[in-house]
C-alpha atoms as a PDB file:
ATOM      1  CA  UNK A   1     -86.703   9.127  11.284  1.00  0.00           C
ATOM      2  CA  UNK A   2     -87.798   9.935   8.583  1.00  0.00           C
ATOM      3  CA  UNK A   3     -85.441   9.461   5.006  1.00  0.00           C
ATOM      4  CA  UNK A   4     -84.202  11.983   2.577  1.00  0.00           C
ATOM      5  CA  UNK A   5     -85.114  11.717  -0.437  1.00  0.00           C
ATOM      6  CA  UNK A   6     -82.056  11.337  -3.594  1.00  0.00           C
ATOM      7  CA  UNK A   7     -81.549  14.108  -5.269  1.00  0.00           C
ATOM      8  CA  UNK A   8     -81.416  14.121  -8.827  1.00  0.00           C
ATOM      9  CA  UNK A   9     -80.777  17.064 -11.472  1.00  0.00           C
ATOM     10  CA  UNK A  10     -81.960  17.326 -14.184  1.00  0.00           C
ATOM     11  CA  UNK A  11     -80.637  19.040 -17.527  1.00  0.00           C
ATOM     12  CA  UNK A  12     -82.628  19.343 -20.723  1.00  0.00           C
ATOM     13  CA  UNK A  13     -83.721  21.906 -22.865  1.00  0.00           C
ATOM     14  CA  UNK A  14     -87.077  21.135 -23.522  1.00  0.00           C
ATOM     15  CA  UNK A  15     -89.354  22.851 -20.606  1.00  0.00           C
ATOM     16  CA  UNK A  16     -91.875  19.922 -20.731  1.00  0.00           C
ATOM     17  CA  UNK A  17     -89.532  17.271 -20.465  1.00  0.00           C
ATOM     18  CA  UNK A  18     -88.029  19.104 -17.148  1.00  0.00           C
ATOM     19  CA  UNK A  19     -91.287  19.004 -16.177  1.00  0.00           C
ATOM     20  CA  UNK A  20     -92.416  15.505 -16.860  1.00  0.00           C
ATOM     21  CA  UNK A  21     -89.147  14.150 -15.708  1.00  0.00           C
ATOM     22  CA  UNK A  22     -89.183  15.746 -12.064  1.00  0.00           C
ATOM     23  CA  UNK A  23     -93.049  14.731 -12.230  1.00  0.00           C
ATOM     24  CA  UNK A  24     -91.844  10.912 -12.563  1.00  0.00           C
ATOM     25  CA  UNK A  25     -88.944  11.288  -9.870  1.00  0.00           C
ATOM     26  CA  UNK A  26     -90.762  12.684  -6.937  1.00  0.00           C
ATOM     27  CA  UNK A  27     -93.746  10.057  -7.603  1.00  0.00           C
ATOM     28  CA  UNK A  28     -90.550   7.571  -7.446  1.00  0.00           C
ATOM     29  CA  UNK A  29     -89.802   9.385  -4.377  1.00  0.00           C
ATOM     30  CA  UNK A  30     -86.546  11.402  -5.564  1.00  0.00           C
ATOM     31  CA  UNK A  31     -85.690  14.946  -4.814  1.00  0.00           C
ATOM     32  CA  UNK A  32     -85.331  16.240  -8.640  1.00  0.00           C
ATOM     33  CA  UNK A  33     -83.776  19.858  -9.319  1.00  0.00           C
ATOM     34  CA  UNK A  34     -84.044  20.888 -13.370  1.00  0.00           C
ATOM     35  CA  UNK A  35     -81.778  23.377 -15.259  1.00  0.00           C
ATOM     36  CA  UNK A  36     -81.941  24.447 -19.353  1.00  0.00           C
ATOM     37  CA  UNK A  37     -78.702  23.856 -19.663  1.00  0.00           C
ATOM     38  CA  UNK A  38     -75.161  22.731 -19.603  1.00  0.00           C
ATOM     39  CA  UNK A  39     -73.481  26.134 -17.864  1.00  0.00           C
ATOM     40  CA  UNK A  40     -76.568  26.254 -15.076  1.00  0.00           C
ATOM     41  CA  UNK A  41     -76.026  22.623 -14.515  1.00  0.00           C
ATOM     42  CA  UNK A  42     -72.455  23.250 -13.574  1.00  0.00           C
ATOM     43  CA  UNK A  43     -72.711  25.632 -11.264  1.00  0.00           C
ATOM     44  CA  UNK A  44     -76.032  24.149  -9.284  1.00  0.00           C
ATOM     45  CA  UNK A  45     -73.979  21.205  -8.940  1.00  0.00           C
ATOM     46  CA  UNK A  46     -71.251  22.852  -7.913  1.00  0.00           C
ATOM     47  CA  UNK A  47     -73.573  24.608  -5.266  1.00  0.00           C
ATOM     48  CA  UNK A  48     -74.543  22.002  -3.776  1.00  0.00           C
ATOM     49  CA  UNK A  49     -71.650  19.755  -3.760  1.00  0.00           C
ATOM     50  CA  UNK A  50     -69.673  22.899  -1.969  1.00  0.00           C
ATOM     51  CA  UNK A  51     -72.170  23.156   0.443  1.00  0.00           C
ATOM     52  CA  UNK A  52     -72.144  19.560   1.425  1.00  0.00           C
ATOM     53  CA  UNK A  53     -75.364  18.439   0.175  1.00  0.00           C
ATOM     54  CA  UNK A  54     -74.543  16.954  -3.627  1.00  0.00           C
ATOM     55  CA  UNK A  55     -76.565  15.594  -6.216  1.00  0.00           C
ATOM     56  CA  UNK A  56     -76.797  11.115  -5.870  1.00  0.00           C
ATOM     57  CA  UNK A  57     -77.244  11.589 -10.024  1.00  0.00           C
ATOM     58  CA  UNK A  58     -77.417  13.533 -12.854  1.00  0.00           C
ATOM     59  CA  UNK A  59     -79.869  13.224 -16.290  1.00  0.00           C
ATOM     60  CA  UNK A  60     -78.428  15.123 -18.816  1.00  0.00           C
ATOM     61  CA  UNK A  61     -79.596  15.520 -22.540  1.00  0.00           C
ATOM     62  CA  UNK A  62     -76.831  15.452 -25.313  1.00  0.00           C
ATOM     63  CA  UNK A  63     -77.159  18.173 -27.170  1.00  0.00           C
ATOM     64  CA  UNK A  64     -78.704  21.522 -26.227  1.00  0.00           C
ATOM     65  CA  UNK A  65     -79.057  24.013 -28.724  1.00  0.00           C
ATOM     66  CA  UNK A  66     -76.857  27.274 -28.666  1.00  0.00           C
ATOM     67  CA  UNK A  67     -75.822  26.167 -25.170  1.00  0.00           C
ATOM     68  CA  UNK A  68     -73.232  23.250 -23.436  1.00  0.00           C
ATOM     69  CA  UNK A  69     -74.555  19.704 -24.027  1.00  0.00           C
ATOM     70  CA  UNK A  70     -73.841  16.636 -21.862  1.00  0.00           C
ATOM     71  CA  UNK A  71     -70.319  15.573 -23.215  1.00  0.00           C
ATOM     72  CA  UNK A  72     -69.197  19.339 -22.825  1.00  0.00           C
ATOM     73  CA  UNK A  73     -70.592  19.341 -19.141  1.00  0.00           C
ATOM     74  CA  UNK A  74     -69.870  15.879 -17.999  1.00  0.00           C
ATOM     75  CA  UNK A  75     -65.815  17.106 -18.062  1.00  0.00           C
ATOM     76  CA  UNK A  76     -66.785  19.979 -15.963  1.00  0.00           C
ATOM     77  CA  UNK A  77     -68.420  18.026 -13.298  1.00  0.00           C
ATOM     78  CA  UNK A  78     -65.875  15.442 -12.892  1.00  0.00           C
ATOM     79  CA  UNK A  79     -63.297  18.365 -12.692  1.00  0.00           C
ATOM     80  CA  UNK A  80     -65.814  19.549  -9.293  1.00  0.00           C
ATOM     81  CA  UNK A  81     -66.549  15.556  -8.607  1.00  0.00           C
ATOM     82  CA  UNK A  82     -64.869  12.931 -10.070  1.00  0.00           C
ATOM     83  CA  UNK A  83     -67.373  10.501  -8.410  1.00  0.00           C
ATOM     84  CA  UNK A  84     -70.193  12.093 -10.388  1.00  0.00           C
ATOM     85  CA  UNK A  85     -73.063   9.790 -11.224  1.00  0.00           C
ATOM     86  CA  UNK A  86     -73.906  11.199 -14.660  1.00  0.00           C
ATOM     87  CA  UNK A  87     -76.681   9.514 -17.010  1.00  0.00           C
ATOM     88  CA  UNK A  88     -76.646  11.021 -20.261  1.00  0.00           C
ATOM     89  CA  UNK A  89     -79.399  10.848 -22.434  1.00  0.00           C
ATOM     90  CA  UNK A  90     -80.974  11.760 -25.965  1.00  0.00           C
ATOM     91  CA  UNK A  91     -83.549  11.126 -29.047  1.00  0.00           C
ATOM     92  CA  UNK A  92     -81.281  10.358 -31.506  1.00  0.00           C
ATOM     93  CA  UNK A  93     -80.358   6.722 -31.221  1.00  0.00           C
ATOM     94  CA  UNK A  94     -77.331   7.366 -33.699  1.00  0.00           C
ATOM     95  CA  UNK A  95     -75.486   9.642 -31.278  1.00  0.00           C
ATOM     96  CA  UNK A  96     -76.086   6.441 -28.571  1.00  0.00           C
ATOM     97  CA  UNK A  97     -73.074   4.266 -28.496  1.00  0.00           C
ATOM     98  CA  UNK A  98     -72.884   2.825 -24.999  1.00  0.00           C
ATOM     99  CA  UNK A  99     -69.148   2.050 -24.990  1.00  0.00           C
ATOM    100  CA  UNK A 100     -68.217   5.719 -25.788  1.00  0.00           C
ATOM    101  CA  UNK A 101     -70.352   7.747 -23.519  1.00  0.00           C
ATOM    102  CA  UNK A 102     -68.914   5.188 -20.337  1.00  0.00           C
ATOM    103  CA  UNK A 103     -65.626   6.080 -21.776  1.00  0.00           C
ATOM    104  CA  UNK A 104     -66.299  10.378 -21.458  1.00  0.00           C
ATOM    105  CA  UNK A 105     -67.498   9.189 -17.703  1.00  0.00           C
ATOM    106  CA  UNK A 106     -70.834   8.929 -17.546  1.00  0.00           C
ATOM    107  CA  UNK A 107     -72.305   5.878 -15.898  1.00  0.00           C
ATOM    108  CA  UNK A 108     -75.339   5.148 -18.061  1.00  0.00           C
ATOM    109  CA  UNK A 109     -77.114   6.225 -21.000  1.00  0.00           C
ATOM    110  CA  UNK A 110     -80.546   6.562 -21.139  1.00  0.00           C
ATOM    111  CA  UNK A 111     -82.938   6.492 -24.698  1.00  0.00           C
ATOM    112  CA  UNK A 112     -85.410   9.118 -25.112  1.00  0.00           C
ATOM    113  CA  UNK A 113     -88.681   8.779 -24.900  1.00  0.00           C
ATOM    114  CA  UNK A 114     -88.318   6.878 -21.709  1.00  0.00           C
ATOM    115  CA  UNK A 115     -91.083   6.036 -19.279  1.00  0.00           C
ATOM    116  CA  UNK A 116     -90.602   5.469 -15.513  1.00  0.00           C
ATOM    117  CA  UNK A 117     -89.870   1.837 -15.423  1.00  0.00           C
ATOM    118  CA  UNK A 118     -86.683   2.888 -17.619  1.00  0.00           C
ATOM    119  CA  UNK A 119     -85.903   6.151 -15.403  1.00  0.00           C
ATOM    120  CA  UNK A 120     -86.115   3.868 -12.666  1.00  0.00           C
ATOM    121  CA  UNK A 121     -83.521   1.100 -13.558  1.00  0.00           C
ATOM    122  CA  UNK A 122     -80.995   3.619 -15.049  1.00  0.00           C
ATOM    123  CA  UNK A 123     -80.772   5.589 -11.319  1.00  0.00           C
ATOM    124  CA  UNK A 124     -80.876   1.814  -9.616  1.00  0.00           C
ATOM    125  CA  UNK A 125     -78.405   0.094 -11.577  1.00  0.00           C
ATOM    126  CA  UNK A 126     -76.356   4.232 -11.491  1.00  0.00           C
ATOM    127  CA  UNK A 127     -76.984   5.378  -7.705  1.00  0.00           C
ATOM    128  CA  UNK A 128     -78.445   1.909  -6.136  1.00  0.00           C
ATOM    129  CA  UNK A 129     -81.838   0.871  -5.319  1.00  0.00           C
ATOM    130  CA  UNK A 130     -84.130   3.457  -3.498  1.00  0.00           C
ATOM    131  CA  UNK A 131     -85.060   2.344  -0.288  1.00  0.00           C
END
């Protein structure tokens, strides 16, 4: 048998980093989905977790511009899931106090630029160790 690969999504709203980051995860051997933004997030989670077949994790970038960020979003997935794995993430060390973003509900924080070693602890220490 054959196994099925996580699935991850992806929310940022830089089209290249969408790219590069679902690059990464299916050479990691992850399932990645990637939306622009906050709103699209919500509701392709929402799909899927209605139709049985939810998201292991979540990447999300902070802010997005003229559009809902992570900390707007992460109360609207754990109003769908509360047992959402969400990983938020951004450039701007300053914004990145650990203690605060565990306290909104995520479940890790993740420092841009990252590079796959990084990508790869935050979803094994978030969603476990991929087999």
């Amino acid at each position: 048998m054959t196994e099925i690969p996580e699935k991850i999504l992806i929310m940022d709203d830089e089209e290249n980093i969408r790219t590069i980051t679902c690059i990464l995860l299916e050479k990691m051997g992850y399932n990645p989905m990637a939306t622009p933004d906050g709103e699209t997030t919500v509701e392709e989670y929402r799909r899927a977790f209605l139709a049985g077949d939810p998201y292991d994790a979540v990447i999300m970038d902070i802010t997005i511009p003229d559009g809902m960020g992570a900390t707007e979003a992460i109360k609207k997935l754990k109003a769908i899931d509360p047992d959402v794995r969400a990983i938020v993430t951004s450039g701007f060390v300053s914004e990145m106090n650990y203690d605060d973003f565990i306290g909104q509900g995520f479940s890790g924080v993740l420092r841009k630029p990252y590079r796959s070693v990084h990508l790869r602890e935050i979803l094994e220490s978030v969603a476990g160790p991929k087999n």
